[in-house]
N, C-alpha and C. Protein backbone atom coordinates (compact mmCIF):
# COMPACT_ATOMS: atom_id res chain seq x y z
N UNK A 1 -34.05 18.01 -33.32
CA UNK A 1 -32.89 18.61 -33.93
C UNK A 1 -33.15 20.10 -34.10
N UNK A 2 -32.65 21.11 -33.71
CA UNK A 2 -32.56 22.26 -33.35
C UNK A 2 -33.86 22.89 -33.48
N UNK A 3 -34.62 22.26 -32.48
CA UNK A 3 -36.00 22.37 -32.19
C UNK A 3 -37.18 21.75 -32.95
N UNK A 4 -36.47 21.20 -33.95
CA UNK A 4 -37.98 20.52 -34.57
C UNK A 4 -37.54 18.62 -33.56
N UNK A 5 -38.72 17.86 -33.65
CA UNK A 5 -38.96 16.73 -33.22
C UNK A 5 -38.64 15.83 -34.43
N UNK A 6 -38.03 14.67 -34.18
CA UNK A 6 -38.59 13.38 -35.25
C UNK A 6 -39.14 12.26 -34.89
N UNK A 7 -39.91 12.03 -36.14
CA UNK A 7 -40.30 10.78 -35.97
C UNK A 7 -40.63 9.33 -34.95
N UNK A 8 -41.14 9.29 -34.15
CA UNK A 8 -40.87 8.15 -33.77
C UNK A 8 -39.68 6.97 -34.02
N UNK A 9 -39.46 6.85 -35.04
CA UNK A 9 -38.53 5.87 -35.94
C UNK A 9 -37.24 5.87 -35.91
N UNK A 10 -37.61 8.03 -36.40
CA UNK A 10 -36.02 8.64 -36.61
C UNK A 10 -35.51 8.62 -35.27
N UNK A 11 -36.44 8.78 -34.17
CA UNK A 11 -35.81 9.14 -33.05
C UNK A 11 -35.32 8.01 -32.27
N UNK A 12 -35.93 6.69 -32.51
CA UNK A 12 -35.82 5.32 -31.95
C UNK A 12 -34.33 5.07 -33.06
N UNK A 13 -33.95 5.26 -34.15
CA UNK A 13 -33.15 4.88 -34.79
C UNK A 13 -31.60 5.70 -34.09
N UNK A 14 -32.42 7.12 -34.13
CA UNK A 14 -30.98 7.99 -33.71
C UNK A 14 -30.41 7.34 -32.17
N UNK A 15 -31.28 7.12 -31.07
CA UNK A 15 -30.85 7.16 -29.62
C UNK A 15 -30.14 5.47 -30.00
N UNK A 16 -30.68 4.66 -30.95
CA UNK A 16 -29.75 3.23 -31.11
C UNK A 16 -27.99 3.58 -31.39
N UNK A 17 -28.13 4.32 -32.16
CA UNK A 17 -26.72 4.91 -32.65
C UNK A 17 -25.85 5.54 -31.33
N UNK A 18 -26.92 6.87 -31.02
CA UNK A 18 -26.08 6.78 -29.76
C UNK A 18 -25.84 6.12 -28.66
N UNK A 19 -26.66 5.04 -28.39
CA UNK A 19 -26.39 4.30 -27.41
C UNK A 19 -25.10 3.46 -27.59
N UNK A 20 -25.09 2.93 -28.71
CA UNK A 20 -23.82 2.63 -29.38
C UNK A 20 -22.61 3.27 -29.30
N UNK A 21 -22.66 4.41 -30.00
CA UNK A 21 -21.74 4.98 -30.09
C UNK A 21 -20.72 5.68 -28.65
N UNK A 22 -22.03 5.92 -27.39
CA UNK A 22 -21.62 5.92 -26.11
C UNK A 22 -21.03 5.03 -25.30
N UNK A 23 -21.30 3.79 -25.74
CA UNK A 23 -20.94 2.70 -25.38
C UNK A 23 -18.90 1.97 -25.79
N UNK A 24 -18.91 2.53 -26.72
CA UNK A 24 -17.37 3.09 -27.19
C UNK A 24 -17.08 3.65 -27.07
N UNK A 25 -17.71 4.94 -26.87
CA UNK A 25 -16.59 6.41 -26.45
C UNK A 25 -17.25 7.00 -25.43
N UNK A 26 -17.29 6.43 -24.03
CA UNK A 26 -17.70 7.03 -23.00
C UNK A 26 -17.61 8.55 -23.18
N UNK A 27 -18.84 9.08 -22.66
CA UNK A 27 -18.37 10.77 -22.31
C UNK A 27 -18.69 11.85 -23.50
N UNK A 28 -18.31 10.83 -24.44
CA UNK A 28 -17.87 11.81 -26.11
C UNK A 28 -19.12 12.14 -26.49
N UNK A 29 -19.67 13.36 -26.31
CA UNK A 29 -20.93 13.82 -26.62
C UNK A 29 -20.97 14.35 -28.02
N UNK A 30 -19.81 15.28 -27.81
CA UNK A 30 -19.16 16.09 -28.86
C UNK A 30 -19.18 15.17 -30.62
N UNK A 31 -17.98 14.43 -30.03
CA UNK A 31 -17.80 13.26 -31.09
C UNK A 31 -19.17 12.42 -31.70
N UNK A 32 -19.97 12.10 -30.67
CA UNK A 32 -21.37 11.42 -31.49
C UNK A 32 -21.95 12.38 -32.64
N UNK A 33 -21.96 14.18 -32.11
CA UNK A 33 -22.85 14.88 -32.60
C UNK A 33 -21.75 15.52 -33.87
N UNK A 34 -20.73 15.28 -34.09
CA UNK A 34 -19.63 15.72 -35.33
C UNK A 34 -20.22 14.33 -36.05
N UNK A 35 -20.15 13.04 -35.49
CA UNK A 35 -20.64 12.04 -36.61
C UNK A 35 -21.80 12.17 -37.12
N UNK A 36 -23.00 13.07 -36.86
CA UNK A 36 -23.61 13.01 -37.08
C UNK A 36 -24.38 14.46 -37.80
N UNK A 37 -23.18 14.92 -37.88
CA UNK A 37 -23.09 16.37 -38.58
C UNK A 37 -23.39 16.96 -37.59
N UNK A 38 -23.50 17.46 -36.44
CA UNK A 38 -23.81 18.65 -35.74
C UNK A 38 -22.97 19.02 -34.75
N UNK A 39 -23.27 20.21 -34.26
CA UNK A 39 -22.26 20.63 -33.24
C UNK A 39 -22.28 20.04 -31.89
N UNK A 40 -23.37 20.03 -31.44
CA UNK A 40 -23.88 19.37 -30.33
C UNK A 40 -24.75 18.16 -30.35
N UNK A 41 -24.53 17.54 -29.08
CA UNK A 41 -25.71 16.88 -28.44
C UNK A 41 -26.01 16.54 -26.89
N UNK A 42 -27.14 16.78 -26.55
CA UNK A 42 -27.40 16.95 -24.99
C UNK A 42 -28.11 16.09 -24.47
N UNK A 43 -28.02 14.73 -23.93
CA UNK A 43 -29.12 13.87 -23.32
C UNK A 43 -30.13 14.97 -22.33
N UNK A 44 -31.26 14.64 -22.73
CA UNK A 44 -32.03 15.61 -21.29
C UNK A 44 -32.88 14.28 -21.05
N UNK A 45 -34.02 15.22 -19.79
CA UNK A 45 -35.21 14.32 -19.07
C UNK A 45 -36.11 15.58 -19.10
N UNK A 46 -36.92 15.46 -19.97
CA UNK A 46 -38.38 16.27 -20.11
C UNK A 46 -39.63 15.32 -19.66
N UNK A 47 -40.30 15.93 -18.88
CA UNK A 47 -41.23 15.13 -18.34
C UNK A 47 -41.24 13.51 -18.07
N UNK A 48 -40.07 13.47 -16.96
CA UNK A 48 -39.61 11.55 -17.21
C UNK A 48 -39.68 10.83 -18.24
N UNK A 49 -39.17 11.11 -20.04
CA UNK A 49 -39.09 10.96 -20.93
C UNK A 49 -37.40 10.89 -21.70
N UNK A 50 -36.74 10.15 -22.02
CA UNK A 50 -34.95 10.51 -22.04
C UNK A 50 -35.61 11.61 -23.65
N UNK A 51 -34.55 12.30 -23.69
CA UNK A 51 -34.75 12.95 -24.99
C UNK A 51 -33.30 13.32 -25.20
N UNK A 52 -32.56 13.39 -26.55
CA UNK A 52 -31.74 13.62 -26.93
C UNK A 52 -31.39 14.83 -27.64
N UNK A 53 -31.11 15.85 -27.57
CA UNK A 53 -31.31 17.36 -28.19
C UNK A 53 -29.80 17.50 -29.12
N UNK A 54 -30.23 17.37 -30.27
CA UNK A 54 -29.10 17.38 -31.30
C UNK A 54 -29.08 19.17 -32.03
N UNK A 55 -27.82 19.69 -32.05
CA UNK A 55 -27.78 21.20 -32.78
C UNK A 55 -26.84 21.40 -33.34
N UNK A 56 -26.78 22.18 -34.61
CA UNK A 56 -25.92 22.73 -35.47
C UNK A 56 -25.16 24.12 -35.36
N UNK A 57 -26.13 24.44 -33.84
CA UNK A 57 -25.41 26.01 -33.67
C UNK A 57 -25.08 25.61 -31.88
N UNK A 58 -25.65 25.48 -31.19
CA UNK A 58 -25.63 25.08 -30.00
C UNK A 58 -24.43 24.55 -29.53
N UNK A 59 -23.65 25.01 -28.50
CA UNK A 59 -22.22 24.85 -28.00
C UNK A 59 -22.42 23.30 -27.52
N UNK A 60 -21.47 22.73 -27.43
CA UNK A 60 -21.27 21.67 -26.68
C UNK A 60 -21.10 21.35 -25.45
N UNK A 61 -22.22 21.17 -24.43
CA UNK A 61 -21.86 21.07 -22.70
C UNK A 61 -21.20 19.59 -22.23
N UNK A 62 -20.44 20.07 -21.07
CA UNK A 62 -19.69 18.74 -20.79
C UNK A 62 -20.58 17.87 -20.21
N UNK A 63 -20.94 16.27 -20.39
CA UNK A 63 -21.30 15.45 -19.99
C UNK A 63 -21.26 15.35 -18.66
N UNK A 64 -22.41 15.31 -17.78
CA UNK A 64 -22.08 15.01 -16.16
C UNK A 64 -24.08 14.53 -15.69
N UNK A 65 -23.68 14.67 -13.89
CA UNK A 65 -24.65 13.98 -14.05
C UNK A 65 -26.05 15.43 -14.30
N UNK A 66 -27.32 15.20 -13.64
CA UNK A 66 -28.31 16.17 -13.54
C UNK A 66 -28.05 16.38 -12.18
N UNK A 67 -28.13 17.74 -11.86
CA UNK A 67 -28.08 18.08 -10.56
C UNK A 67 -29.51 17.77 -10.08
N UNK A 68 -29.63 17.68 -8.96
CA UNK A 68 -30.78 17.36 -8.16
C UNK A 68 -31.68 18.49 -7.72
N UNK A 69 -33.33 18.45 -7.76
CA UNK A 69 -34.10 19.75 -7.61
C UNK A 69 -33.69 20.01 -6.24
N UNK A 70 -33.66 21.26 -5.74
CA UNK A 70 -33.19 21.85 -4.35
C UNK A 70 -34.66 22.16 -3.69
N UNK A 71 -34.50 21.27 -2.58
CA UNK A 71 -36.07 21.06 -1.24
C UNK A 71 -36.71 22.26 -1.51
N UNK A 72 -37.55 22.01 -2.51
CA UNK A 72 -38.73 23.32 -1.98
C UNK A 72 -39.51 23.09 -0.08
N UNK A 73 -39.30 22.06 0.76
CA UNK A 73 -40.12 22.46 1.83
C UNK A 73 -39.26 23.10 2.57
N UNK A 74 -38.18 23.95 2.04
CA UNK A 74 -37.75 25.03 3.43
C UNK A 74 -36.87 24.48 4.79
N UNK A 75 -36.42 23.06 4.07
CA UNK A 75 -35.28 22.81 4.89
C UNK A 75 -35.77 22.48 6.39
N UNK A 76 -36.93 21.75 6.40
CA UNK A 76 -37.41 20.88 7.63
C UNK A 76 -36.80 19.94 7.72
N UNK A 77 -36.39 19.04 6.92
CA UNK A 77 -35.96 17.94 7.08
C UNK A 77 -34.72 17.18 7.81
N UNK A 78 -34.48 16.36 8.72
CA UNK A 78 -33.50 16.14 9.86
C UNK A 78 -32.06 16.70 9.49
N UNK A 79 -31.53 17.02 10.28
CA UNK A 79 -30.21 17.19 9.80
C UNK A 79 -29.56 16.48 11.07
N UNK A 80 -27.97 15.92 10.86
CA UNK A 80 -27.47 15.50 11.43
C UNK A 80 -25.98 16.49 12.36
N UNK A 81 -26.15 16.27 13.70
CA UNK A 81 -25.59 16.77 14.70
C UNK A 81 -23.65 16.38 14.67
């Protein structure tokens, strides 16, 4: 929550809620993080880990997917004719 970590517990307790709460309101990122007093909330992937980034100042980004890392080998790879 706007950079500090919680708990094991807190954090296993919070992602239950939102899993929930996503589960009814597809999409509504916004809406989870007003129920939960804050302005935001951002699913991320830090080191193949889900993490949930909750903020009180932090704008609200629209839900979509993760864009994909772009080929560091320089574009060897087959392309189609």
């Amino acid at each position: 929550m706007d950079g500090t970590a919680l708990s094991e517990g807190e954090a296993r307790t919070l992602w239950q809620a939102f899993s929930a709460y996503m589960e009814e309101h597809r999409g509504d990122l916004g809406g989870f993080a007003k129920s939960q007093g804050f302005v935001s909330a951002h699913p991320r992937s830090e080191r193949g880990r889900a993490v949930l980034v909750l903020s009180k100042t932090a704008p609200q980004e629209e839900y979509g997917a993760v864009a994909k890392p772009v080929d560091a080998g320089g574009g060897k790879g087959r392309r189609r004719r």
